[in-house]
C-alpha atoms as a PDB file:
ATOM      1  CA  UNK A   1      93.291 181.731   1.222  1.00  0.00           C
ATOM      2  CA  UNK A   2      96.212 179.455   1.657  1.00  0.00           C
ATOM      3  CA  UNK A   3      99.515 180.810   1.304  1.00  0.00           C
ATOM      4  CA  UNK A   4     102.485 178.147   3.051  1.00  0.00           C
ATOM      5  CA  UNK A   5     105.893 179.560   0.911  1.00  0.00           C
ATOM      6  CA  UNK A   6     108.973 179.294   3.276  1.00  0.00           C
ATOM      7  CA  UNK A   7     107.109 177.339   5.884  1.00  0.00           C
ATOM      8  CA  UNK A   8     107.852 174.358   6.919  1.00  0.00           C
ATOM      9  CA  UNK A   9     105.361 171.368   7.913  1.00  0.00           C
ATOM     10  CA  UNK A  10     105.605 168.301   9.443  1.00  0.00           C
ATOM     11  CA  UNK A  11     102.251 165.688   9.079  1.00  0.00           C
ATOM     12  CA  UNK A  12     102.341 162.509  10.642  1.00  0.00           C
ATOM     13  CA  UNK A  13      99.811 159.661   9.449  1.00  0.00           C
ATOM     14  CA  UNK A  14     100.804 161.208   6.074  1.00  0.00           C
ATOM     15  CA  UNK A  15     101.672 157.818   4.305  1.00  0.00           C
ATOM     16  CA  UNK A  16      97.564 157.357   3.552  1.00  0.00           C
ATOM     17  CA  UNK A  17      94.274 158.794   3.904  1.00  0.00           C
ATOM     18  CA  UNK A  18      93.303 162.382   5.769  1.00  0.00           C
ATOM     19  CA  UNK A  19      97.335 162.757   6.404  1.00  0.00           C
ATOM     20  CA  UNK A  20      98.290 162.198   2.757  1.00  0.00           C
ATOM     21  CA  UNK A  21      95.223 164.973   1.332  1.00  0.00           C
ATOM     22  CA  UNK A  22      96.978 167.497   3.680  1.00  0.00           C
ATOM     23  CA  UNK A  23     100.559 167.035   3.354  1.00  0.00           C
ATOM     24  CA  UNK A  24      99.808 167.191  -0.393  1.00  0.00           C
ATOM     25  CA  UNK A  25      97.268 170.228   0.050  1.00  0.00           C
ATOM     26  CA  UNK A  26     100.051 171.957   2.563  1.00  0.00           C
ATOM     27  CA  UNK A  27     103.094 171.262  -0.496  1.00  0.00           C
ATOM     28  CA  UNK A  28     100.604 172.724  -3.369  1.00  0.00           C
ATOM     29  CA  UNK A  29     100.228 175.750  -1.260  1.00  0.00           C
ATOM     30  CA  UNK A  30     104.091 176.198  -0.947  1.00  0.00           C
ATOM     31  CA  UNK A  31     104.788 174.768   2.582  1.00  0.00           C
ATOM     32  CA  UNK A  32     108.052 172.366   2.830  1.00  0.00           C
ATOM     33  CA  UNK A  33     106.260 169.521   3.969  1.00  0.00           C
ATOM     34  CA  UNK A  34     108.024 166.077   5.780  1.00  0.00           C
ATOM     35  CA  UNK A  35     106.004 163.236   5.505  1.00  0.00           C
ATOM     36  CA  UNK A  36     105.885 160.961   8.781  1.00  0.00           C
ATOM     37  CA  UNK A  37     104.197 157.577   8.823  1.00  0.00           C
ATOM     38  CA  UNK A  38     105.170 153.904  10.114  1.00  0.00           C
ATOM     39  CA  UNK A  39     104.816 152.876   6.513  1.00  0.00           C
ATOM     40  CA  UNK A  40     108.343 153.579   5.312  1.00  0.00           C
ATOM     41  CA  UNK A  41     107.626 152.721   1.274  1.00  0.00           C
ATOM     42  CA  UNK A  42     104.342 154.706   1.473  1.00  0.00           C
ATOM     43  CA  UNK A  43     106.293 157.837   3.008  1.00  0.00           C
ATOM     44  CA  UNK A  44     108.586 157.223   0.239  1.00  0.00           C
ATOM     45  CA  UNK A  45     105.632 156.927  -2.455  1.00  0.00           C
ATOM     46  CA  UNK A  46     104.094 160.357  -1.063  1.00  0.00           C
ATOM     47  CA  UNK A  47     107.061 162.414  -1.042  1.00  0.00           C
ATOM     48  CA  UNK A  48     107.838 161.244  -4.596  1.00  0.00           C
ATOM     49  CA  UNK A  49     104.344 161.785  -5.773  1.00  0.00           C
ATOM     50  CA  UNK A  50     104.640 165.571  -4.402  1.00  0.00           C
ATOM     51  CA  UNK A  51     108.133 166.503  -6.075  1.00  0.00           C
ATOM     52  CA  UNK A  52     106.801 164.894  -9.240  1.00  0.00           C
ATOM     53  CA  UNK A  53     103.517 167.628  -8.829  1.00  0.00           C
ATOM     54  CA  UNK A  54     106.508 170.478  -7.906  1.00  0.00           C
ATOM     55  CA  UNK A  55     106.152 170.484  -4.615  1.00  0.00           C
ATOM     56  CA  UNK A  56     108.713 169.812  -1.857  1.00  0.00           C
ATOM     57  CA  UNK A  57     108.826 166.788   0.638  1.00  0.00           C
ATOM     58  CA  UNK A  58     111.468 164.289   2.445  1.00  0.00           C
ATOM     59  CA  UNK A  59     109.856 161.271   3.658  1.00  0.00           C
ATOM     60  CA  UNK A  60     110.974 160.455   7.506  1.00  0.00           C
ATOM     61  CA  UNK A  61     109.388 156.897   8.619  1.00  0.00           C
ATOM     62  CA  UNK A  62     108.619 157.311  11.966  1.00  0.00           C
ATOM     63  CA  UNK A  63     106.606 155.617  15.192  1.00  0.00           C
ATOM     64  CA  UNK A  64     105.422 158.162  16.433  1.00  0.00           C
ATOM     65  CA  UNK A  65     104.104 156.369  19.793  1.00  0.00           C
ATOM     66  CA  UNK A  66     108.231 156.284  20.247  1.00  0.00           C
ATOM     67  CA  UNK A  67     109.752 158.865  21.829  1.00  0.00           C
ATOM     68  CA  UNK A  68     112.889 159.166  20.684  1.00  0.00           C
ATOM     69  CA  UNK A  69     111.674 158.474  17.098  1.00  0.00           C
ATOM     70  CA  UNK A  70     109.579 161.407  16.989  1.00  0.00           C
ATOM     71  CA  UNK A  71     112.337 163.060  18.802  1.00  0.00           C
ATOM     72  CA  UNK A  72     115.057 162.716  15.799  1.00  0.00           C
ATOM     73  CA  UNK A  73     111.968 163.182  13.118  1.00  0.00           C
ATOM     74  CA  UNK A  74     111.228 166.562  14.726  1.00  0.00           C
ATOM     75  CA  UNK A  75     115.463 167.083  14.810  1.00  0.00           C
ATOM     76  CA  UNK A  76     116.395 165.610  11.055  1.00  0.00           C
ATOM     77  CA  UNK A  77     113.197 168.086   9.975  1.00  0.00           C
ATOM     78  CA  UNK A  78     114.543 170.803  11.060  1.00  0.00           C
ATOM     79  CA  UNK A  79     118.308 169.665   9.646  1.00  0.00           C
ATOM     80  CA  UNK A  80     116.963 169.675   6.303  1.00  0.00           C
ATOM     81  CA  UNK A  81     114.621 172.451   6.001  1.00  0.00           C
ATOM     82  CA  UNK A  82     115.966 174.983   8.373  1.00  0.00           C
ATOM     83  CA  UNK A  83     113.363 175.378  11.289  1.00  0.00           C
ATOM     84  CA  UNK A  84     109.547 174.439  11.684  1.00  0.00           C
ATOM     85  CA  UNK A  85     106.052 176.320  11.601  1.00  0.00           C
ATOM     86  CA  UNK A  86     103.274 173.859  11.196  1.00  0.00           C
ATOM     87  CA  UNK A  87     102.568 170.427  12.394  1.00  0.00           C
ATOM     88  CA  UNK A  88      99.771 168.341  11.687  1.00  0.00           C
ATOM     89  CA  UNK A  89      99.202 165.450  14.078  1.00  0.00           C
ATOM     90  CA  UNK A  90      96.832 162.478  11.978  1.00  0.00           C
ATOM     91  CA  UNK A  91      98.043 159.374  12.871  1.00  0.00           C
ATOM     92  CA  UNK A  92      95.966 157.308  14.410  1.00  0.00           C
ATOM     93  CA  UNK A  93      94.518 153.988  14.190  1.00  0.00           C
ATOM     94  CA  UNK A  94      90.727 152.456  14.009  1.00  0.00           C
ATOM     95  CA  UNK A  95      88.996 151.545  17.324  1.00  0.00           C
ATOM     96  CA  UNK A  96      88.351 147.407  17.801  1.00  0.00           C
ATOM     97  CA  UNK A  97      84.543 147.529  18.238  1.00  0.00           C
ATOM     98  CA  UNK A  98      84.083 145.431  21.782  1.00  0.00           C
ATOM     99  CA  UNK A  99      82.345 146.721  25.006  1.00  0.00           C
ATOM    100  CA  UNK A 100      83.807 148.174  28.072  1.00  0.00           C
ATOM    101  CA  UNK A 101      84.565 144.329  29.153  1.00  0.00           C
ATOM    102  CA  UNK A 102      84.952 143.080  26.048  1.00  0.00           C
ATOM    103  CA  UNK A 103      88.426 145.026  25.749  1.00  0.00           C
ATOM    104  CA  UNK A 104      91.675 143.574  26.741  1.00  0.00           C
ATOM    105  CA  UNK A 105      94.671 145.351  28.033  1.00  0.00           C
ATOM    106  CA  UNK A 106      96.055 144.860  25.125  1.00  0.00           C
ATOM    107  CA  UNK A 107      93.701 146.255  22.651  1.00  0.00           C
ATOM    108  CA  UNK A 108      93.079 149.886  25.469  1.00  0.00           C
ATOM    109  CA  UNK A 109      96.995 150.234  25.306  1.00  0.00           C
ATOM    110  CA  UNK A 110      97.624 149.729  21.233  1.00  0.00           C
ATOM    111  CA  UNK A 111      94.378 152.199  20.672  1.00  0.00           C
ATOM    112  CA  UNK A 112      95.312 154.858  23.639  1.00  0.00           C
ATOM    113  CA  UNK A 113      99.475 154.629  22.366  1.00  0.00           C
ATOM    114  CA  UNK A 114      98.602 155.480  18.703  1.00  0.00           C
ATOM    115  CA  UNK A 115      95.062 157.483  18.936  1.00  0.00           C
ATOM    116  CA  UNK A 116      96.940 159.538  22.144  1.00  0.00           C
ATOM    117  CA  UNK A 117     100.188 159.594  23.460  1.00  0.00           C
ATOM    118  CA  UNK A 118     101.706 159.950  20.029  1.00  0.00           C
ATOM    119  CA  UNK A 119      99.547 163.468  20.077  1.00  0.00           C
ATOM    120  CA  UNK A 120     101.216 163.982  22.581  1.00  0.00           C
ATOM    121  CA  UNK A 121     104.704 163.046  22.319  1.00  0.00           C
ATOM    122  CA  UNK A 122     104.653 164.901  19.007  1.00  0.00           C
ATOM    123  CA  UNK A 123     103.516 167.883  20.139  1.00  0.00           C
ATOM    124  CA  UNK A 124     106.642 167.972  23.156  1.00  0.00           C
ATOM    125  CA  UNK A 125     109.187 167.753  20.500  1.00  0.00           C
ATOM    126  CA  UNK A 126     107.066 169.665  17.494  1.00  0.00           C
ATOM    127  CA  UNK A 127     106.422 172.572  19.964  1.00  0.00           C
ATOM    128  CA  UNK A 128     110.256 172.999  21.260  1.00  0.00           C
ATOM    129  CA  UNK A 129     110.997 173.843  17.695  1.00  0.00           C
ATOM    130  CA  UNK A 130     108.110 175.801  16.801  1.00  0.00           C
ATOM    131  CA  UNK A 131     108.318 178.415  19.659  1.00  0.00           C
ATOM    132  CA  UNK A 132     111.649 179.274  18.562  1.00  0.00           C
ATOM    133  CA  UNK A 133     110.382 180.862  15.460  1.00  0.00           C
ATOM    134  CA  UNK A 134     107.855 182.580  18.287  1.00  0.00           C
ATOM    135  CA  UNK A 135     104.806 182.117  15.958  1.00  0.00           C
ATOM    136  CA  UNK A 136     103.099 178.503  14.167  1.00  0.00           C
ATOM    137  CA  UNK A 137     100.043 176.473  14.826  1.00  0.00           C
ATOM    138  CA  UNK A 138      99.484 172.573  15.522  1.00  0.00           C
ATOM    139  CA  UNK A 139      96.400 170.725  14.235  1.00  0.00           C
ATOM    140  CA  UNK A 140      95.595 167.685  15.912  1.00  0.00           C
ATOM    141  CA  UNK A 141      93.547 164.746  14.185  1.00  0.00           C
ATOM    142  CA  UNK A 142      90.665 163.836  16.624  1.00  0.00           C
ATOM    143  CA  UNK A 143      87.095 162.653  15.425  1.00  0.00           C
ATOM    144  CA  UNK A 144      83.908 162.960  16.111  1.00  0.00           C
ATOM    145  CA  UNK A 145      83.835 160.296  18.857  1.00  0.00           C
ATOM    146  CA  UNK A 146      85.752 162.454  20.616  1.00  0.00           C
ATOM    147  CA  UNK A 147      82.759 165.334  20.833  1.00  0.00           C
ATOM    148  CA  UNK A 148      79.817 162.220  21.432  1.00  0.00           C
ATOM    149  CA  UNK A 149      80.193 158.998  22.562  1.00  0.00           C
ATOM    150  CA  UNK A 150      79.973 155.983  21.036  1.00  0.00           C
ATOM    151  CA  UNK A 151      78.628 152.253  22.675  1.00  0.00           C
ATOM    152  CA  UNK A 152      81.020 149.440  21.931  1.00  0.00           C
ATOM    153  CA  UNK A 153      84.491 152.000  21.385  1.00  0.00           C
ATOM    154  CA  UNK A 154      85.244 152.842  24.687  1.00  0.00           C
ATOM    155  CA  UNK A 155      89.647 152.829  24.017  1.00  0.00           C
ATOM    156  CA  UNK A 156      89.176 154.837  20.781  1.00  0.00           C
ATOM    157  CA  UNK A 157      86.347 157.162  22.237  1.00  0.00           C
ATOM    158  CA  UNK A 158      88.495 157.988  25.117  1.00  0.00           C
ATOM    159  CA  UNK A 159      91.880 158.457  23.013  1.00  0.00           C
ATOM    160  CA  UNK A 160      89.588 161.111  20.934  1.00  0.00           C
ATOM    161  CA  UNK A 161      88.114 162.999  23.654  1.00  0.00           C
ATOM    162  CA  UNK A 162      91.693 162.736  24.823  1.00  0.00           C
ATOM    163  CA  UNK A 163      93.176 164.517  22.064  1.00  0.00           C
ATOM    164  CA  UNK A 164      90.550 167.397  22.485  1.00  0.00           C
ATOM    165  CA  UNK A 165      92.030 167.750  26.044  1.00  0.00           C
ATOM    166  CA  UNK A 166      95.342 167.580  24.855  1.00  0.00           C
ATOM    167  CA  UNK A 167      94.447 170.543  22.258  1.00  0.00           C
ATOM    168  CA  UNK A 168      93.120 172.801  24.895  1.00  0.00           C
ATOM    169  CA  UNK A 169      95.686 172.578  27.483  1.00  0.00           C
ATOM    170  CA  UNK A 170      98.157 172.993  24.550  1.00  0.00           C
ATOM    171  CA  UNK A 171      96.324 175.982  23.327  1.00  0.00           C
ATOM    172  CA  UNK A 172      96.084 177.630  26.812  1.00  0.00           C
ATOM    173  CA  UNK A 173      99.664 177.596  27.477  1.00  0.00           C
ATOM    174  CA  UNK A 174     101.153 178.798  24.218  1.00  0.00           C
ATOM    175  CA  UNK A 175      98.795 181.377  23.410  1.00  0.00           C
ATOM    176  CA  UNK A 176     100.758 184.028  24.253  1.00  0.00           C
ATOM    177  CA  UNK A 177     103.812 182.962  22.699  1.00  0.00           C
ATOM    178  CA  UNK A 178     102.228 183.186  19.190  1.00  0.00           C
ATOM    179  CA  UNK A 179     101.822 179.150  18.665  1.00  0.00           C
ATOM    180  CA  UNK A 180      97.970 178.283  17.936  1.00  0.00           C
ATOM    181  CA  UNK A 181      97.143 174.741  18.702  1.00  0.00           C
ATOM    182  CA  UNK A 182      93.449 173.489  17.327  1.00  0.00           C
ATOM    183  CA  UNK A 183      91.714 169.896  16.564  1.00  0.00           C
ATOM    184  CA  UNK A 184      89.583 168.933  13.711  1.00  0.00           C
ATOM    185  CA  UNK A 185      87.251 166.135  14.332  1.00  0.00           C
ATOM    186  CA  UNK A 186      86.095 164.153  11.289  1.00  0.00           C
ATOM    187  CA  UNK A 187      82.905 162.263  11.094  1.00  0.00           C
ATOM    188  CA  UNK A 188      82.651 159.206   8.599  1.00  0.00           C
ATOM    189  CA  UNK A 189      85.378 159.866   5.944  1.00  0.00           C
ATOM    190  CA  UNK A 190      86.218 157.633   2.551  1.00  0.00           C
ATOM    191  CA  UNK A 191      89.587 156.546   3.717  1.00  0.00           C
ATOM    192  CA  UNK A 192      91.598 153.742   2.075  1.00  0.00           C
ATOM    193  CA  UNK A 193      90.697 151.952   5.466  1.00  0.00           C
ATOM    194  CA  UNK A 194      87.072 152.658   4.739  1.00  0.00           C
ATOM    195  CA  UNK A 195      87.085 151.765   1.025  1.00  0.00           C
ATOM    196  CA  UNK A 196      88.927 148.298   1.548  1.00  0.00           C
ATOM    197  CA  UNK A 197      85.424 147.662   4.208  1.00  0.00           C
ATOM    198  CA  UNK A 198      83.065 149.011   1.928  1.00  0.00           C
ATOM    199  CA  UNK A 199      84.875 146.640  -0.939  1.00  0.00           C
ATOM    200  CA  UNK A 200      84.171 143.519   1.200  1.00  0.00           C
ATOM    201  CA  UNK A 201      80.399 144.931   2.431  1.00  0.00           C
ATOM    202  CA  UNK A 202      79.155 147.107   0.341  1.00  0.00           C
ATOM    203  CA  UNK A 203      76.196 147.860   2.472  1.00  0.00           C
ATOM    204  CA  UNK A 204      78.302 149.532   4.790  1.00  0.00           C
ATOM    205  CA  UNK A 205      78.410 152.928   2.635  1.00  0.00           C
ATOM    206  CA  UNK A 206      74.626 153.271   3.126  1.00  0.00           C
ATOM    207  CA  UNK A 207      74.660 152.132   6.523  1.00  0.00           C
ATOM    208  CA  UNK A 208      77.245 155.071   7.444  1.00  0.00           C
ATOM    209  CA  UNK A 209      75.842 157.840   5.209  1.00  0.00           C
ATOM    210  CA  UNK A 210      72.700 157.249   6.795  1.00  0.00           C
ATOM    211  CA  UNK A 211      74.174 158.529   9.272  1.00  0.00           C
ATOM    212  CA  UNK A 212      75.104 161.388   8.348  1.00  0.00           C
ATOM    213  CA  UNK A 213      72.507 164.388   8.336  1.00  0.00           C
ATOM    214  CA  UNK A 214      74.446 165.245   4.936  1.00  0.00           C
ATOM    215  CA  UNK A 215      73.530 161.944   3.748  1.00  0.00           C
ATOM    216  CA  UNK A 216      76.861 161.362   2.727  1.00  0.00           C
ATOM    217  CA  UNK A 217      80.632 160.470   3.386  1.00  0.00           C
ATOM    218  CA  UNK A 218      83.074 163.097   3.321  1.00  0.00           C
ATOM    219  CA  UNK A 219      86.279 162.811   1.290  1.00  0.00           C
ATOM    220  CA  UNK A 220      89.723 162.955   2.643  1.00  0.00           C
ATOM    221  CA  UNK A 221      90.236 166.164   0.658  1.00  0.00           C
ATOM    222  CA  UNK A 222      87.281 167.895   2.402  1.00  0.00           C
ATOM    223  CA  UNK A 223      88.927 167.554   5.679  1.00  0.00           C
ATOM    224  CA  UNK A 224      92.663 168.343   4.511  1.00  0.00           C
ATOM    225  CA  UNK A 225      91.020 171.934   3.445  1.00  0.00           C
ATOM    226  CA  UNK A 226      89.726 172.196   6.653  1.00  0.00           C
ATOM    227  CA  UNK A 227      93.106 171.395   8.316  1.00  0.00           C
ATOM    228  CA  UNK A 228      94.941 174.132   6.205  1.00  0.00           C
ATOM    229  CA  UNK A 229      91.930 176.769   7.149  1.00  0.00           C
ATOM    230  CA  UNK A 230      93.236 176.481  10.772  1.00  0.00           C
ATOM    231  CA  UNK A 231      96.729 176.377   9.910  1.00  0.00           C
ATOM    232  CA  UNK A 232      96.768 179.360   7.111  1.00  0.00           C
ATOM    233  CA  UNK A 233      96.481 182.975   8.348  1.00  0.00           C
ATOM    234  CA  UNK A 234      92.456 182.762   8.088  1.00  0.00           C
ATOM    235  CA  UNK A 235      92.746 181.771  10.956  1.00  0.00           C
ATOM    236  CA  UNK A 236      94.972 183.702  12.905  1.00  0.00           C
ATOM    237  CA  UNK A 237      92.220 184.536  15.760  1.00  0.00           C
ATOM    238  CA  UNK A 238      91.948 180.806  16.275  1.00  0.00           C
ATOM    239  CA  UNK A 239      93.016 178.555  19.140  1.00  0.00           C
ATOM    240  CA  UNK A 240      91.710 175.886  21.009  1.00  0.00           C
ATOM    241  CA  UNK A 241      89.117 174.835  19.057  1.00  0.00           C
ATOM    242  CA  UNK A 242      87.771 171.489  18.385  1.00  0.00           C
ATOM    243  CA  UNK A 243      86.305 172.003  14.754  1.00  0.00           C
ATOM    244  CA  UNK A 244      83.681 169.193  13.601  1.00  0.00           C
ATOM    245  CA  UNK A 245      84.249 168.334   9.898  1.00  0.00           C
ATOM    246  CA  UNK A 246      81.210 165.337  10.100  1.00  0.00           C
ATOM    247  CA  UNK A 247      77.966 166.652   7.789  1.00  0.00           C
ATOM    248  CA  UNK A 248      76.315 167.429  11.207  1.00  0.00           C
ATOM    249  CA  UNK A 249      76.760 164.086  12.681  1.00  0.00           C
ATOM    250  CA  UNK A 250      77.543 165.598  16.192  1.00  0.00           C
ATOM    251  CA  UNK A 251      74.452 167.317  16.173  1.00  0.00           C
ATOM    252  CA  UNK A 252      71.744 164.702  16.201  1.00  0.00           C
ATOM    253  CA  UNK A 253      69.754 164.842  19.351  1.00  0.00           C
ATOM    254  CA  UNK A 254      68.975 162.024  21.572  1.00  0.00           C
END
């Protein structure tokens, strides 16, 4: 299904977690992969770890809530590989659990800057480049707070639900020009985040896979295969969708 030789991706988040399982899943399958993250030794770490398995990655630490950082990541990409076809957008940051008063400016602007406006300050400068190969696709990281809402995350529900916007407009306006722009949206996944919780409170598996109508958390690796579905050629008839990857979580009735 996946076939990614002489493409070139970029995947931000990529240092840890769903953004590492895809940039690795995106090098196996061929693609020329650039692996964006704050974390400048883990970028370092993951593009090693790729070579080392035969693939091909440059590590470019980046914040991407920085414009002009994500400006010259997008630029020094395409220096080194030659142009770019697929961006993956997965860097985001966990939601402070506090009510809709119980948030302080502070806390709304960290979550909406990460979770949201580096969506969409990558996409500006990831979608100059990618319309001048006139075909490519974006995925975009979003969750499924973004589909249902959630009491007590109001900053990281909205930046979610924000993202799916952000996909759709996106999607509307370069669907003619050959660029397909989509959104996955995770339910509870075994991040490293997740595991270091679940190290200190145990109960907290259970508690979440309850949860789930699959009884179950997903793996990082479940939802980098979904991610390279909607960027491979499987799904060429796709755009502006907003694809659940949660066990069923967003369909539990009220």
């Amino acid at each position: 299904m996946f076939n990614f030789k002489n493409k070139v991706a970029i995947v931000t988040g990529a240092a840890s977690g769903i953004g590492r399982a895809t940039a690795e899943l995106l090098a196996k399958h061929g693609a020329k992969v650039i692996i964006a993250d704050i974390q400048e030794q883990k970028c370092k770490e993951v593009a090693e770890f790729i070579c080392e398995e035969g693939g091909e990655a440059v590590a470019i630490p980046c914040d991407v809530t920085v414009s002009i950082e994500v400006k010259k990541m997008v630029e020094k990409a395409v220096l080194l590989f030659g142009g770019l076809h697929i961006a993956v957008n997965s860097a985001g940051i966990e939601g402070v659990h506090a009510g809709t008063t119980g948030h302080t400016e502070e806390m709304w602007d960290k979550i909406i800057d990460v979770d949201l406006k580096s969506v969409w300050l990558s996409m500006k400068y990831e979608l100059l480049e990618i319309e001048k190969q006139k075909e490519g696709c974006i995925v975009n990281v979003s969750s499924a707070a973004g589909l249902v809402a959630g009491a007590g995350t109001i900053a990281y529900t909205a930046s979610k639900h924000g993202v799916i916007g952000l996909t759709k407009s996106a999607a509307l306006e370069y669907a003619s020009k050959g660029i397909r722009i989509n959104a996955v949206c995770p339910g509870f996944v075994r991040t490293p985040m997740l595991e270091k919780l679940i190290d200190s409170y145990p109960e907290i598996q259970n508690q979440l896979a309850s949860r789930e109508p699959m009884k179950r958390l997903a793996t990082v690796e479940e939802i980098a295969h979904a991610i390279c579905y909607l960027c491979s050629d499987a799904a060429s008839f796709v755009t502006g969708v907003s694809m659940p990857v949660d066990g069923g979580f967003t369909l539990w009735g009220i």
